[in-house]
Protein backbone atom coordinates (compact mmCIF):
# COMPACT_ATOMS: atom_id res chain seq x y z
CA UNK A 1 41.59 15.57 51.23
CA UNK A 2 38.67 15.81 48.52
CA UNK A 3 38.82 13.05 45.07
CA UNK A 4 39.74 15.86 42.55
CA UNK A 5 39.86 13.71 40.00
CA UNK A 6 38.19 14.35 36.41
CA UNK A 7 34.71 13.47 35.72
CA UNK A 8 34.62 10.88 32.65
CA UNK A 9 33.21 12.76 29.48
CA UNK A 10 29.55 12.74 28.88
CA UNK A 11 28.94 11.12 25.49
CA UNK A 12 26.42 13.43 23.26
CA UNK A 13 24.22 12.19 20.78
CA UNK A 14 22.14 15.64 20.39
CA UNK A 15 23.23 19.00 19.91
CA UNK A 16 21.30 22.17 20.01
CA UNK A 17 24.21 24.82 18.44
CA UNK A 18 24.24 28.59 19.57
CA UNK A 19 22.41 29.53 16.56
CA UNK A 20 19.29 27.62 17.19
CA UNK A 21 16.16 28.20 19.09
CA UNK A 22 13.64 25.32 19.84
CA UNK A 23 10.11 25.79 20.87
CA UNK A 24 8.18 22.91 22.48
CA UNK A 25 8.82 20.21 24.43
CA UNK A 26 12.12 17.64 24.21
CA UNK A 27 12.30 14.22 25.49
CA UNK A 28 15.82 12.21 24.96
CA UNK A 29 18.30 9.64 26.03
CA UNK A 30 21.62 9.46 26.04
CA UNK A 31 23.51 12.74 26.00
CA UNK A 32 22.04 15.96 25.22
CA UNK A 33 24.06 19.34 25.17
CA UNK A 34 22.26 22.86 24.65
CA UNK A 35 24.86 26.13 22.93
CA UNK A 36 21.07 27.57 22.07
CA UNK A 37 17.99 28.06 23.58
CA UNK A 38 15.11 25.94 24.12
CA UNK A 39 11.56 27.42 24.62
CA UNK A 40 10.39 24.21 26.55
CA UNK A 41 10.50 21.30 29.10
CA UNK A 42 13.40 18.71 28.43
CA UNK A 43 12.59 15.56 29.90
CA UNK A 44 14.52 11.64 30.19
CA UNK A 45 13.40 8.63 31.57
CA UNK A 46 14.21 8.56 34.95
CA UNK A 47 16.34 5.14 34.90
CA UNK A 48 17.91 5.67 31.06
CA UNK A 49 21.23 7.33 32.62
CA UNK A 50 20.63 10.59 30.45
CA UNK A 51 22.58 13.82 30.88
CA UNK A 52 21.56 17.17 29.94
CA UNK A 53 24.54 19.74 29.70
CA UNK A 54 24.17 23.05 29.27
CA UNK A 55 26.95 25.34 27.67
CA UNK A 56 27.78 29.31 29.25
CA UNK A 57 25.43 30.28 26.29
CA UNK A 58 22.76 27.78 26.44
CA UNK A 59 19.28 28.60 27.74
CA UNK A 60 16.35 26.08 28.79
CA UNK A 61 12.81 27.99 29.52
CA UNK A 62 11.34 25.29 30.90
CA UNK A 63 11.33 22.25 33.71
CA UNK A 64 13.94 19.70 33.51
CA UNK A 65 13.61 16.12 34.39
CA UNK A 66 16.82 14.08 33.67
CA UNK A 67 18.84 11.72 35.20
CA UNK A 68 22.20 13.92 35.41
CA UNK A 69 22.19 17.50 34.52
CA UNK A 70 25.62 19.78 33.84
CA UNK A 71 24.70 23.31 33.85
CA UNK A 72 26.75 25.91 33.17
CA UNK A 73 24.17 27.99 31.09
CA UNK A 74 20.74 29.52 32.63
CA UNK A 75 17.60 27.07 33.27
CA UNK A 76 14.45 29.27 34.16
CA UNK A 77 12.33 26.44 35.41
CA UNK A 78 12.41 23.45 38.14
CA UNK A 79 15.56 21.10 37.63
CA UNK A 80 14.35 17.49 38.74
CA UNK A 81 18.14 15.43 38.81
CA UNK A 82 17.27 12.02 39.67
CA UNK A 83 20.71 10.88 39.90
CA UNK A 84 23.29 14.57 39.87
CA UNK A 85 23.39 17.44 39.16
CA UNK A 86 26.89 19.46 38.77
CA UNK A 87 26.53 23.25 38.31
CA UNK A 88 29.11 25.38 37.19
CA UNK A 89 30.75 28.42 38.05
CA UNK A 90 28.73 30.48 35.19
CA UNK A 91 25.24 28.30 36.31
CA UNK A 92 21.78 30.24 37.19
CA UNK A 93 18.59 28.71 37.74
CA UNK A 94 15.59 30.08 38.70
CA UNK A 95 13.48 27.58 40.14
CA UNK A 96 13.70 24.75 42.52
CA UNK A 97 16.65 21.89 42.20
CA UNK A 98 15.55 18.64 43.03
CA UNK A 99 18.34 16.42 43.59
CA UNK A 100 19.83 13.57 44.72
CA UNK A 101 23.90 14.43 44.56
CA UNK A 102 25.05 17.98 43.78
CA UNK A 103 27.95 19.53 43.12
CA UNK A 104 28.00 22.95 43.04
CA UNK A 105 30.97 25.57 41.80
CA UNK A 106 31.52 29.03 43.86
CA UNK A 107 29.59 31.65 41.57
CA UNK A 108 26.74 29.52 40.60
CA UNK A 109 23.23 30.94 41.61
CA UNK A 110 19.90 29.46 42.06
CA UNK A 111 17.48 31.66 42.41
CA UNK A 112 14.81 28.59 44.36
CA UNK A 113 14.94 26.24 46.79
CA UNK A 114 17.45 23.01 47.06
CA UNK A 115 15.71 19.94 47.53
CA UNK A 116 17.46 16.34 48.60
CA UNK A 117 15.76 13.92 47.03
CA UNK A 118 17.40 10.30 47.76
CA UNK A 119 17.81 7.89 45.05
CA UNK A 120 15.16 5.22 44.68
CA UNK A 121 17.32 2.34 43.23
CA UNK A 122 15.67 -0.05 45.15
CA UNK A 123 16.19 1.51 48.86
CA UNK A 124 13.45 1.91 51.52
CA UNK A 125 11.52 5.90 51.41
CA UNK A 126 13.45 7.35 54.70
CA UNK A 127 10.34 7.05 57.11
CA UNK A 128 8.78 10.48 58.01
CA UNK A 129 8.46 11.30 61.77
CA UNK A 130 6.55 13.90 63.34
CA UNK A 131 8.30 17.09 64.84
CA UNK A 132 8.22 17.26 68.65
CA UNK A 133 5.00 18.05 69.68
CA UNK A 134 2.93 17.03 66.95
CA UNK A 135 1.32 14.17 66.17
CA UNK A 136 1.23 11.77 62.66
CA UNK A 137 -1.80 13.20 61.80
CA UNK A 138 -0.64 16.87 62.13
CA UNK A 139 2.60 16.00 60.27
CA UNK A 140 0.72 14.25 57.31
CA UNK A 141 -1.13 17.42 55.24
């Protein structure tokens, strides 16, 4: 009934171990995984086909803005996925996910709103249509 077959590993190229604490700001490509903590917003291009994954122990105090996020850790901040985002069993977030696929284990929390965001790869913006009753105007601001 559902395609239970494995994900294909995440390459990383950065590694944050339990022992280590960043403060500031982190932008990346490729793959970057987070055992620590990291005071800070962790950002990728949008189009560079990043992935952030966070470990059970990992911590991001921050916003996120990558491609593909796996979270299994905590993120205490907005998660913008412009591609997916998979959270795990062990995930919390407290913020809003922006997304635009999600997979999502029983026992994750978010602690936010979920927000569909479609993919942009070259597709028309979904056209936005006032609710019964109102008019364009009303519906724009």
């Amino acid at each position: 009934m559902f395609n239970r077959s494995k994900p294909k590993p995440h390459r990383i190229d950065t590694l944050i171990g339990a022992g280590t604490r960043i403060i500031g700001d982190v932008q990346f490509a490729g793959g970057f995984h987070v055992d620590g903590h990291v005071k800070g917003n962790v950002d990728a291009p949008a189009d560079s086909g990043a992935t952030l994954s966070v470990s059970d122990s990992g911590v991001v105090e921050g916003s996120v803005a990558v491609p593909n996020v796996i979270l299994n850790g905590t993120v205490k901040g907005d998660i913008l996925a412009h591609e997916r985002v998979e959270l795990g069993a062990t995930a919390r977030v407290t913020g809003n996910v922006y997304y635009a696929l999600i997979e999502m284990e029983m026992g994750a929390e978010i602690t936010g709103k979920l927000i569909h965001e479609p993919r942009r790869g070259g597709k028309a913006e979904p056209e936005i249509k006032p609710a019964p009753g109102q008019t364009a105007a009303d519906s724009a601001g």
